[in-house]
Protein backbone atom coordinates (compact mmCIF):
# COMPACT_ATOMS: atom_id res chain seq x y z
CA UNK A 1 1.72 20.90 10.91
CA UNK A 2 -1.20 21.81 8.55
CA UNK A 3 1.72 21.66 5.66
CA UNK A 4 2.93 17.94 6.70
CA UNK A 5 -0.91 16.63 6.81
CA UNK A 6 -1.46 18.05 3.81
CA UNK A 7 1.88 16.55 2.03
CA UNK A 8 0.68 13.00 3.89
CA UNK A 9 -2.16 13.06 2.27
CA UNK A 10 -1.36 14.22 -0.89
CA UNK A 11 1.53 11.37 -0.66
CA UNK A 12 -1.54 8.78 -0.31
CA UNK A 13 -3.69 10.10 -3.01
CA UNK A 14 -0.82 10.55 -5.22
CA UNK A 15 0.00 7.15 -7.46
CA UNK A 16 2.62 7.15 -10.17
CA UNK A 17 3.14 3.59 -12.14
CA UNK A 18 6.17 2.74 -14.13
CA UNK A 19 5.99 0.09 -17.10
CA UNK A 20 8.09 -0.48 -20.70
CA UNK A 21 4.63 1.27 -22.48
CA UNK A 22 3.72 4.29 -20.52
CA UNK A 23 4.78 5.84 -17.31
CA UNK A 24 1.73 8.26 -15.67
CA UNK A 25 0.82 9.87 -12.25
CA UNK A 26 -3.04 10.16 -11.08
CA UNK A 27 -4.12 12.16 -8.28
CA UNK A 28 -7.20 10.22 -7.31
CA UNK A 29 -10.69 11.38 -7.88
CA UNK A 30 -9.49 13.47 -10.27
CA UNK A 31 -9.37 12.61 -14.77
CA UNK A 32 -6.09 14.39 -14.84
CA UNK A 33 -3.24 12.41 -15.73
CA UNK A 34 0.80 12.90 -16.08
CA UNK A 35 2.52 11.55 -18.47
CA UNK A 36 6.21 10.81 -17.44
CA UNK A 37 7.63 8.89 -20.13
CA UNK A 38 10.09 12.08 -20.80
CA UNK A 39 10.93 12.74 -17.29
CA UNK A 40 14.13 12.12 -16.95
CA UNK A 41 14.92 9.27 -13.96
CA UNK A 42 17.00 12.15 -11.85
CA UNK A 43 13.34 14.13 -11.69
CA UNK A 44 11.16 10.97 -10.77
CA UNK A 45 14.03 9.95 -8.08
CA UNK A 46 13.85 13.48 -6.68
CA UNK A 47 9.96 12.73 -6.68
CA UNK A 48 10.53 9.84 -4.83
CA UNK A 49 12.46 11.39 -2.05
CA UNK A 50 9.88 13.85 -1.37
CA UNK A 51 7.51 11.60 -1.38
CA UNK A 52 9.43 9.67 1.11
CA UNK A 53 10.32 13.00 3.16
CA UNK A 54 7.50 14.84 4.51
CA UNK A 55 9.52 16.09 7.70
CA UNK A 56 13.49 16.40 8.43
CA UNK A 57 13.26 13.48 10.16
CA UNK A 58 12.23 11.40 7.46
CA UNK A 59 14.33 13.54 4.83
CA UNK A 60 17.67 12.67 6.76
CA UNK A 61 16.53 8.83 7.30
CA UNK A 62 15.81 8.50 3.51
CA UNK A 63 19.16 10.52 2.75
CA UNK A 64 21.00 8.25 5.03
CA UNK A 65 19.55 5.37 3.17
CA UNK A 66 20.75 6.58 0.03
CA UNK A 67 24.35 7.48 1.02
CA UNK A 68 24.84 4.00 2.06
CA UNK A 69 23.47 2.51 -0.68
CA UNK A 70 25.69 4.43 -3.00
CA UNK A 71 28.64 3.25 -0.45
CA UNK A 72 29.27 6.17 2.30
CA UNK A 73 30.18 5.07 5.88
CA UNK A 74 27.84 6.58 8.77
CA UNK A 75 30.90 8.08 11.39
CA UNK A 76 30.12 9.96 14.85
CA UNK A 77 30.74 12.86 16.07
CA UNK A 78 31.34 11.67 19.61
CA UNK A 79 34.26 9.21 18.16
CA UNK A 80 37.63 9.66 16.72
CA UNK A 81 37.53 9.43 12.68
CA UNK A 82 39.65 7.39 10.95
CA UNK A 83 39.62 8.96 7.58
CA UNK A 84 40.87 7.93 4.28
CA UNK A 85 41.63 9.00 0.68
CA UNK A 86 38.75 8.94 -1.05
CA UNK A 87 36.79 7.75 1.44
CA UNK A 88 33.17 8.48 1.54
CA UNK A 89 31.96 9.48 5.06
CA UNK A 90 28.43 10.92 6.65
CA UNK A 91 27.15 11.64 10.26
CA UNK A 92 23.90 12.69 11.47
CA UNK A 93 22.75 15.34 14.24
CA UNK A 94 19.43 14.56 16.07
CA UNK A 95 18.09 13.15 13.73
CA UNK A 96 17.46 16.51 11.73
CA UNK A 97 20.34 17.24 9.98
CA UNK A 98 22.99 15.45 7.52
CA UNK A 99 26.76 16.03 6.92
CA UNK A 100 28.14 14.25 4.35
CA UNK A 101 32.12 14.22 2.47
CA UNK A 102 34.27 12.74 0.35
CA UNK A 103 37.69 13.12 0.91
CA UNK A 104 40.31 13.78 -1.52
CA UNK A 105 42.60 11.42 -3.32
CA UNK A 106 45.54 14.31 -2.67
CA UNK A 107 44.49 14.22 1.27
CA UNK A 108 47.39 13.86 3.77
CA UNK A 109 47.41 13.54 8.03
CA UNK A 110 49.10 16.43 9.68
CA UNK A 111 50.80 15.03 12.40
């Protein structure tokens, strides 16, 4: 748990500021600066997600969030599925761990 405290607090100290002129990270108490204005916006999302993640738990809440957003549906495993081309499905499992599919366009029932 050292690791997570650390991350926690490193999350706290660690402030990053986007605007149209400049774009920069500052650990406080400290002169160093970042600048970010050629970081692409995949890298600073990624950055955001750890940031957001300092434990499974929190990595598969803030995953979850962005499936939705980007139009999955949450499913269960304890009920039937009701799947359909190209549907976009996810599930969770104690909270720890993620699943998540698309299904094919080409994808047919065997009954």
């Amino acid at each position: 748990m050292v690791g997570c405290s650390l991350l926690k607090q490193f999350s706290r100290s660690f402030k990053r500021s986007n605007s149209l002129s400049s774009s920069t990270a500052t650990i406080v108490g400290s002169t160093h600066k970042v600048d970010y204005s050629t970081t692409s916006k995949e890298a600073l999302d990624f950055l955001d997600f750890l940031n957001a993640s300092p434990s499974p738990f929190h990595a598969v809440h803030e995953a979850s969030a962005r499936l939705e957003k980007a139009g999955f549906q949450k499913i269960s495993e304890k009920h039937e599925w009701h799947l359909k081309k190209k549907g976009k499905y996810y599930f969770t499992r104690n909270g720890s761990s993620l699943v998540a599919f698309v299904i094919g366009g080409e994808y047919h029932v065997d009954k």
